[in-house]
C-alpha atoms as a PDB file:
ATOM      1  CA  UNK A   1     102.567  89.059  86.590  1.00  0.00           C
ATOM      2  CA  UNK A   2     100.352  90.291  89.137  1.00  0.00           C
ATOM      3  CA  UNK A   3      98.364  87.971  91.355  1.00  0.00           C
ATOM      4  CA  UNK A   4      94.929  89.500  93.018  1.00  0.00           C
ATOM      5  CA  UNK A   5      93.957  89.346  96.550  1.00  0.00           C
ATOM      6  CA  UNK A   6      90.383  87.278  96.767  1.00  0.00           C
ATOM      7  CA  UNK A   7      87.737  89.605  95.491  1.00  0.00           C
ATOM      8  CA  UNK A   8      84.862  89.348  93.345  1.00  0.00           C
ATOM      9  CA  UNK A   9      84.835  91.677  89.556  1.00  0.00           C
ATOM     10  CA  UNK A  10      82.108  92.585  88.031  1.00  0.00           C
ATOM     11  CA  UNK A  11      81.711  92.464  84.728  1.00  0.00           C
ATOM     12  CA  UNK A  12      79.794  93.243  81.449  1.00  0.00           C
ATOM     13  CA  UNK A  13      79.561  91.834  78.247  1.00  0.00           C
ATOM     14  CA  UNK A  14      77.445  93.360  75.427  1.00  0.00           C
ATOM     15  CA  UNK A  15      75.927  90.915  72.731  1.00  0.00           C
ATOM     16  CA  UNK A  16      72.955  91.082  70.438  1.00  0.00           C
ATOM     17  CA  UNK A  17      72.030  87.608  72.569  1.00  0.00           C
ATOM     18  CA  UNK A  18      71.734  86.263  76.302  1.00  0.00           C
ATOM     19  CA  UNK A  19      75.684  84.898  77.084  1.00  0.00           C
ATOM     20  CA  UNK A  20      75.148  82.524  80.173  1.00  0.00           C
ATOM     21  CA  UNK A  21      77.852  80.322  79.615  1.00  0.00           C
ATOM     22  CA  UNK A  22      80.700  81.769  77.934  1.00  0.00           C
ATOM     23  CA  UNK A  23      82.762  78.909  76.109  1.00  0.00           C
ATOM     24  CA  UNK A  24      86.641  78.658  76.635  1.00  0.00           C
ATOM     25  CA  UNK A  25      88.014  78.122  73.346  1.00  0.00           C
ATOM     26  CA  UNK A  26      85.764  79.550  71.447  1.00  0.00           C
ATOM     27  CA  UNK A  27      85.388  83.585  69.415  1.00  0.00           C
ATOM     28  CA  UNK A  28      87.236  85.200  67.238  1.00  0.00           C
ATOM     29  CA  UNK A  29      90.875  84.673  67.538  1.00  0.00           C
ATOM     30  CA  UNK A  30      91.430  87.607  65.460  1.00  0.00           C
ATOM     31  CA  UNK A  31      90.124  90.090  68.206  1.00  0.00           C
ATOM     32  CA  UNK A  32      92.738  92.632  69.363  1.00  0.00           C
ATOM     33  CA  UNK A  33      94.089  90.345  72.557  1.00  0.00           C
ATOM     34  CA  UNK A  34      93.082  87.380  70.869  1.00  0.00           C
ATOM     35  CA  UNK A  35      90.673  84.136  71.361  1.00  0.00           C
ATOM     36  CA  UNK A  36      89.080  85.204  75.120  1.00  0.00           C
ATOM     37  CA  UNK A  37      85.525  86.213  76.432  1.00  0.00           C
ATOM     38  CA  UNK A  38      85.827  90.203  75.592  1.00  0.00           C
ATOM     39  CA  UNK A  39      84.358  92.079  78.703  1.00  0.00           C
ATOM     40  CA  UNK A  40      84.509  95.591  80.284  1.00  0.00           C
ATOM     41  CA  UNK A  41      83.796  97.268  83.628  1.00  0.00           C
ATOM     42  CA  UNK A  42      81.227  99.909  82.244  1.00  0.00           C
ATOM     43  CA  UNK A  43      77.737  98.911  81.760  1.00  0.00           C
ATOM     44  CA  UNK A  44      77.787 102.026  79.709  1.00  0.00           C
ATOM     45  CA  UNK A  45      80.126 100.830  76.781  1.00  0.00           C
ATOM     46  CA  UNK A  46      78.556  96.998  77.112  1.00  0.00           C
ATOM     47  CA  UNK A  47      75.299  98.643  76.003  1.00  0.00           C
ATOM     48  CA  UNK A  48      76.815 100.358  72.866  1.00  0.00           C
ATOM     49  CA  UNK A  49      78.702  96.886  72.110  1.00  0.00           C
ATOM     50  CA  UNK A  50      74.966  95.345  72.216  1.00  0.00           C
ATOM     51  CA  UNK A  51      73.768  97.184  69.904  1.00  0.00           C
ATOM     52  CA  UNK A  52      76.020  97.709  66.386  1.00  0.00           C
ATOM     53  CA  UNK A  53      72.591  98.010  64.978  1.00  0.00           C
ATOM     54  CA  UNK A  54      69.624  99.385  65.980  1.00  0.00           C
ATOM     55  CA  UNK A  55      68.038  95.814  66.813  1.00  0.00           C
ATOM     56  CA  UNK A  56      67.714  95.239  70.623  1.00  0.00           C
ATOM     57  CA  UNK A  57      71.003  93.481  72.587  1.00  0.00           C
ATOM     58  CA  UNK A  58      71.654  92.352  75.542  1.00  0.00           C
ATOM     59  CA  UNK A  59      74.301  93.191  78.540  1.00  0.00           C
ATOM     60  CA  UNK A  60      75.008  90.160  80.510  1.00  0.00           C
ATOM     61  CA  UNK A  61      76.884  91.086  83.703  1.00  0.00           C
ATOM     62  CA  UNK A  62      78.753  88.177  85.941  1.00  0.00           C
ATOM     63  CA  UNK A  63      81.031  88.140  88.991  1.00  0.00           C
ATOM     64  CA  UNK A  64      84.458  87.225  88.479  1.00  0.00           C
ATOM     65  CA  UNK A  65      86.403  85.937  91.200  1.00  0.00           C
ATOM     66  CA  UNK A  66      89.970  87.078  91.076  1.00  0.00           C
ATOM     67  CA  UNK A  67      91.286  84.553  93.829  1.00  0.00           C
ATOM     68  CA  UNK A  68      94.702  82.783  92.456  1.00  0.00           C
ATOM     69  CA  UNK A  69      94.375  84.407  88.523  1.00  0.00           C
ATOM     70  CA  UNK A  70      97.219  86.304  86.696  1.00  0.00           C
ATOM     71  CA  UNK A  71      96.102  89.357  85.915  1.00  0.00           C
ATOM     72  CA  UNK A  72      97.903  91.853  82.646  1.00  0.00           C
ATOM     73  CA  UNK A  73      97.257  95.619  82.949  1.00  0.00           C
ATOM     74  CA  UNK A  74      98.770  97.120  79.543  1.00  0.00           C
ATOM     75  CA  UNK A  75      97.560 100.365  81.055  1.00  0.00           C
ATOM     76  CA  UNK A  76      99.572 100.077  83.959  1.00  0.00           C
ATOM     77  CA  UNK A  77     102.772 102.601  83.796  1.00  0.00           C
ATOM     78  CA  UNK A  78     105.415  99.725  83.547  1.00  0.00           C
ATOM     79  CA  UNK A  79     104.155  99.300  79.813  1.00  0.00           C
ATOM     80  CA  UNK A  80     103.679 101.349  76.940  1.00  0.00           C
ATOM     81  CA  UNK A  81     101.430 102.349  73.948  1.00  0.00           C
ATOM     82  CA  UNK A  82     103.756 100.301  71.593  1.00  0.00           C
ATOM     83  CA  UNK A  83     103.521  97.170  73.817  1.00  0.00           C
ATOM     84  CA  UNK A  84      99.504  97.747  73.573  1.00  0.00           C
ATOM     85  CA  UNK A  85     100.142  98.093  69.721  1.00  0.00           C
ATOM     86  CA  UNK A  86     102.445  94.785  68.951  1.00  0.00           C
ATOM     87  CA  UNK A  87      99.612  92.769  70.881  1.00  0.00           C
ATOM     88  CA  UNK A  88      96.971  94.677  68.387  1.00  0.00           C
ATOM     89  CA  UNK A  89      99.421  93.824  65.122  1.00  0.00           C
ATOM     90  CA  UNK A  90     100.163  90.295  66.248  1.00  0.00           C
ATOM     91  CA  UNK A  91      96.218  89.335  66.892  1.00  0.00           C
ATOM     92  CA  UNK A  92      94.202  91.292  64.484  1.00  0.00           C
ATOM     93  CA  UNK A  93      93.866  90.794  60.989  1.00  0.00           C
ATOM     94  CA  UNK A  94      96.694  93.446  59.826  1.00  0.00           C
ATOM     95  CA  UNK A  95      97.289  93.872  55.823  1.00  0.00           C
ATOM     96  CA  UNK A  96     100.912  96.556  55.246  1.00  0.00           C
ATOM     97  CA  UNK A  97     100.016  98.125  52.585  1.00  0.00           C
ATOM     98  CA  UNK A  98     103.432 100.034  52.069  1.00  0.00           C
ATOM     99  CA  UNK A  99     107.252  98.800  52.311  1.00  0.00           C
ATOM    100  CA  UNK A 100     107.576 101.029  55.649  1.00  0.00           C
ATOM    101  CA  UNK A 101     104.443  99.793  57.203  1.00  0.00           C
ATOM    102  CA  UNK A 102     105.908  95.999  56.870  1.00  0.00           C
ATOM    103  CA  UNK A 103     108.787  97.111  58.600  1.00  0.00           C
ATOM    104  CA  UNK A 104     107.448  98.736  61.259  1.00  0.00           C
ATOM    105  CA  UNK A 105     104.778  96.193  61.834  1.00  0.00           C
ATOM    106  CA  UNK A 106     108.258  93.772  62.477  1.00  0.00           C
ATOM    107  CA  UNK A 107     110.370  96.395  64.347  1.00  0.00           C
ATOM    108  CA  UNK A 108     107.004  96.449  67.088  1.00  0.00           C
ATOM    109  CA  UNK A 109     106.577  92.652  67.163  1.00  0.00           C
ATOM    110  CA  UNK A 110     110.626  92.504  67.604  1.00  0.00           C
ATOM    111  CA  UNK A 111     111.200  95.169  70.780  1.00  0.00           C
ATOM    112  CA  UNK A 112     107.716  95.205  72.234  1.00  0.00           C
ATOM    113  CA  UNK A 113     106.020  92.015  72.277  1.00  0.00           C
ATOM    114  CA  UNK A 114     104.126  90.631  75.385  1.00  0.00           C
ATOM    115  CA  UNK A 115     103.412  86.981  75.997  1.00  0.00           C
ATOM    116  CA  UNK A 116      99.786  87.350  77.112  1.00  0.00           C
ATOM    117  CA  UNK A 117      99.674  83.091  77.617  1.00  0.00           C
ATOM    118  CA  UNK A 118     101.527  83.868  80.854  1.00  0.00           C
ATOM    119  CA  UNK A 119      98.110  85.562  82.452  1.00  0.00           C
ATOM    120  CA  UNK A 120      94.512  84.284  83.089  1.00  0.00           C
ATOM    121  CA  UNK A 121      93.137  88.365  82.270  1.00  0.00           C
ATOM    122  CA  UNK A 122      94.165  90.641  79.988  1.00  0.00           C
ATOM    123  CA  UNK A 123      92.729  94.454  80.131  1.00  0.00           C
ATOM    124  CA  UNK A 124      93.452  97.385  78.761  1.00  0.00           C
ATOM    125  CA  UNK A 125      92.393  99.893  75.489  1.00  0.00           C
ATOM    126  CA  UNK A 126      90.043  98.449  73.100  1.00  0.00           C
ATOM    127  CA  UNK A 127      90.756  98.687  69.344  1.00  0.00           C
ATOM    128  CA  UNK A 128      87.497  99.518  67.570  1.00  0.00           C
ATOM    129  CA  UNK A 129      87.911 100.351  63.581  1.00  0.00           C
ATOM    130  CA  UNK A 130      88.718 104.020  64.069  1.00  0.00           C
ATOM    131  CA  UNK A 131      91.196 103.400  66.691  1.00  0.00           C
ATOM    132  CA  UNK A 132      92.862 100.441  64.744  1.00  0.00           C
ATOM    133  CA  UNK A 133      92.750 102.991  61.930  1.00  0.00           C
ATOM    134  CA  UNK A 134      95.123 105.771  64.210  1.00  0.00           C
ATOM    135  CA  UNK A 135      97.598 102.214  65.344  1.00  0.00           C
ATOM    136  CA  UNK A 136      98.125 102.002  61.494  1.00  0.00           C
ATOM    137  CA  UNK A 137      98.287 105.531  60.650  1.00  0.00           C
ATOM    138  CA  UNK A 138     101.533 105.512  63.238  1.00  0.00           C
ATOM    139  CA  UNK A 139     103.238 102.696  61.546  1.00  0.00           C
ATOM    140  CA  UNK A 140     102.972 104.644  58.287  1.00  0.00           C
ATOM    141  CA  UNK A 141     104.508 107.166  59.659  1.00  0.00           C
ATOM    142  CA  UNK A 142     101.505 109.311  59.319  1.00  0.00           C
ATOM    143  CA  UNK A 143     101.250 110.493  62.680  1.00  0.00           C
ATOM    144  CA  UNK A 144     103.671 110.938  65.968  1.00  0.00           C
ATOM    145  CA  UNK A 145     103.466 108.337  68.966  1.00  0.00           C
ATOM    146  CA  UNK A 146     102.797 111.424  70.933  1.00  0.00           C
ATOM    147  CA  UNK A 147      99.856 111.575  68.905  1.00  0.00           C
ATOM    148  CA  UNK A 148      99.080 107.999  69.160  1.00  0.00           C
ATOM    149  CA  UNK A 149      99.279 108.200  73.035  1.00  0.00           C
ATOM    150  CA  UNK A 150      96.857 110.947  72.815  1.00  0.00           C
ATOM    151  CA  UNK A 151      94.609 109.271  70.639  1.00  0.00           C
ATOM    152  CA  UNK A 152      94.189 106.130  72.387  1.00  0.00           C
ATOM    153  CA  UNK A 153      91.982 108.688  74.709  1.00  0.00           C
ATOM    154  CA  UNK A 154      90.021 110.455  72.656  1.00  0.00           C
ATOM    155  CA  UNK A 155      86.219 109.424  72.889  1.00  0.00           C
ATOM    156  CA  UNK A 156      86.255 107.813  75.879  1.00  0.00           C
ATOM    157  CA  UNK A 157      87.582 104.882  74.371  1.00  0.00           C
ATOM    158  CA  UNK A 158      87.414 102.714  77.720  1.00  0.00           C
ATOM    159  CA  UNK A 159      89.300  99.419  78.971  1.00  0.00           C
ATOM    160  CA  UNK A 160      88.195  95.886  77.393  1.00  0.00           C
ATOM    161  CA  UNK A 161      89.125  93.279  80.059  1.00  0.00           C
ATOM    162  CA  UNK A 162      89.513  89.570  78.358  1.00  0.00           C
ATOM    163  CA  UNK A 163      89.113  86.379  80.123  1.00  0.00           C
ATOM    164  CA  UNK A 164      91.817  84.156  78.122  1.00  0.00           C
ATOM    165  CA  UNK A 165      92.143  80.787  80.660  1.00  0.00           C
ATOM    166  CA  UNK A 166      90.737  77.459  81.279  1.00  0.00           C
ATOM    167  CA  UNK A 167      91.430  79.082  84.924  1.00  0.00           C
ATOM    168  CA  UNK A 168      89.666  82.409  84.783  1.00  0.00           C
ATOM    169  CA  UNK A 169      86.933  80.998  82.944  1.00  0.00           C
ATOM    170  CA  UNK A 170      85.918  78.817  85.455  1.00  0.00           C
ATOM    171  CA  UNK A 171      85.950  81.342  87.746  1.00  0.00           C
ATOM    172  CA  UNK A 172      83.215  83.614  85.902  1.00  0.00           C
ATOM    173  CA  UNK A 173      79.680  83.479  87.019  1.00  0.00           C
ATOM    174  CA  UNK A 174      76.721  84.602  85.198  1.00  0.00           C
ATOM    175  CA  UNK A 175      74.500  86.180  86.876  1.00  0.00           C
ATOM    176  CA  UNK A 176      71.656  88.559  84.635  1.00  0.00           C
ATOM    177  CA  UNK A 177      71.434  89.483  81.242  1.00  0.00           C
ATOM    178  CA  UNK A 178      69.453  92.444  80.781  1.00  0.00           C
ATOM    179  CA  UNK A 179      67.817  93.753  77.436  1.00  0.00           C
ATOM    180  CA  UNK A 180      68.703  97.284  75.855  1.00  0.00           C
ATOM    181  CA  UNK A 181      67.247  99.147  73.325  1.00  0.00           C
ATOM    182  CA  UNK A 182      69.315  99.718  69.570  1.00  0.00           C
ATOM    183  CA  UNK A 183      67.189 102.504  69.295  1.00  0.00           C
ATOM    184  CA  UNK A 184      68.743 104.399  72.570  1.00  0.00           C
ATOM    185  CA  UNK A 185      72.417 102.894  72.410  1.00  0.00           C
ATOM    186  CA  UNK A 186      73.651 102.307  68.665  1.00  0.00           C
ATOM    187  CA  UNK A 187      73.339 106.192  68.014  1.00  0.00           C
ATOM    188  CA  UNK A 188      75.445 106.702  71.043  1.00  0.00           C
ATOM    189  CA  UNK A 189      78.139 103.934  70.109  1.00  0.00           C
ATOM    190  CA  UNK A 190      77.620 106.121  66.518  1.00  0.00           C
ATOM    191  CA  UNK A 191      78.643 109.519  68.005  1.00  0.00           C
ATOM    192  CA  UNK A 192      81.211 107.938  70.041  1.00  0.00           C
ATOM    193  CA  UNK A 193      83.599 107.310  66.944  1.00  0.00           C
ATOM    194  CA  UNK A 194      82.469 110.014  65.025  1.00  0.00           C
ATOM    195  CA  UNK A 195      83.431 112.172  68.110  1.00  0.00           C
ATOM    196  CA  UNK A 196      87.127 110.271  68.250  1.00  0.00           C
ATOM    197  CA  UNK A 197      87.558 110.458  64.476  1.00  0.00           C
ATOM    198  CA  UNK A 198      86.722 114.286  64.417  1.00  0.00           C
ATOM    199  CA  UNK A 199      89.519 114.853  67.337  1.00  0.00           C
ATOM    200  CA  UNK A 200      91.412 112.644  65.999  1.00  0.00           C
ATOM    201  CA  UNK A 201      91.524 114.794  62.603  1.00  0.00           C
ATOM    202  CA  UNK A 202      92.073 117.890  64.693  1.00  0.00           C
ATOM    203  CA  UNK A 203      94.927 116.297  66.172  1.00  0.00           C
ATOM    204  CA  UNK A 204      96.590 114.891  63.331  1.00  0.00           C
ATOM    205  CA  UNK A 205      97.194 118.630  61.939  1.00  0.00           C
ATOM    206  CA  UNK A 206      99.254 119.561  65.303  1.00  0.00           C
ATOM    207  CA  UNK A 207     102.217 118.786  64.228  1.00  0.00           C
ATOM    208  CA  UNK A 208     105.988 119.481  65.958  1.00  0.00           C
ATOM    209  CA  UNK A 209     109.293 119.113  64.936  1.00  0.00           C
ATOM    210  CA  UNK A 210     109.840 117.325  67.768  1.00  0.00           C
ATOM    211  CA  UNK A 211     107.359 114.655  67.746  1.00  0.00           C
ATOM    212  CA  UNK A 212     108.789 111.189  67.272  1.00  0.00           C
ATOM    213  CA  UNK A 213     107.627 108.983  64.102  1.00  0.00           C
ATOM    214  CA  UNK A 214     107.803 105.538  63.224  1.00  0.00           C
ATOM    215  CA  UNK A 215     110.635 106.120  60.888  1.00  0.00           C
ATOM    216  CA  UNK A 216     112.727 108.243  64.186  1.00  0.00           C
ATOM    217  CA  UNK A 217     112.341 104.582  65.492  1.00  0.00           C
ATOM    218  CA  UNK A 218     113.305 102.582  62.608  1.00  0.00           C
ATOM    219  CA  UNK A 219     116.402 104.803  62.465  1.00  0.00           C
ATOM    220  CA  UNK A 220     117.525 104.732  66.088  1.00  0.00           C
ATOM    221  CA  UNK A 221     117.126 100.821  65.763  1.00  0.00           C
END
């Protein structure tokens, strides 16, 4: 648990609407780091999450002050891609469609789980449906975790950072929400995933017989 020194984050969140009071309690508790306010650092990525059509959205930015609030980093080195993956499989709406990946879905939860109530913010990759798409192709067995690893950057996938507390939510201030166009940001949010799907397929044929799978795991259990 890491405690920051008193400083002020800023922070973006994309929406087709103005968000000037974000509401603790309330979303989607299916997200990937479930129920939170979903943010990121880039006013860049906010756009494209404004705009999953090509109507207008909206990126309202805010100040977060970090004074006294538990921070979780599943980027930082002391974790791993399958710690990043058990909080995906635990939160978001995940149907095994074989035997193996019920198994491995269990085997994750069981050795890698992290209790996010323990922290105030949680950042780190976002899961977006063609990056959800590589987490399940590893649990199939389908592709290597070296591959998963190297997935997970592909695209410029960038860092979601998710207010979860009573705490950190009071400590978020609005302060502009600023309209962007659909027409100039949902084609880029567009070639963003086709760009990770198309490496993604290039890297899925580079194969070694070295590469650890899902069922190398299972095994060594």
């Amino acid at each position: 648990m890491t405690q920051n020194p008193e400083r002020s984050l800023m922070l973006f969140h994309g929406s087709p609407v103005r968000v000037e009071t974000p509401l603790f309690g309330k979303g989607n508790s299916r997200n990937d780091y479930g129920l939170g306010f979903y943010c990121t650092e880039s006013r860049e990525l906010a756009c494209e999450w404004a705009c999953p059509t090509t109507e207008n959205g909206y990126v309202n930015s805010y100040g977060l002050q970090t004074t006294g609030l538990a921070f979780l980093n599943l980027n930082d080195p002391s974790y791993t891609c399958l710690h990043w993956l058990a909080v995906l499989v635990k939160y978001r709406r995940f149907d095994a469609t074989t035997p193996l990946m019920a198994e491995a879905k269990e085997f994750v939860l069981d050795r890698y789980s992290v209790d996010l109530s323990k922290f105030d913010v949680v950042s780190g990759y976002r899961a977006d449906d063609s990056y959800f798409s590589f987490a399940r192709a590893f649990l199939d067995n389908r592709l290597s975790l070296s591959q998963l690893q190297q997935a997970l950057l592909l695209g410029e996938l960038g860092k979601q950072v998710v207010i979860r507390s009573k705490r950190a939510f009071d400590a978020l201030s609005f302060i502009d929400a600023e309209l962007v166009r659909g027409s100039d940001w949902h084609p880029r949010r567009s070639a963003r995933d086709n760009q990770a799907r198309a490496q993604y397929r290039n890297l899925a044929r580079d194969t070694s017989e070295s590469s650890v799978y899902m069922l190398d795991l299972l095994r060594g259990a």
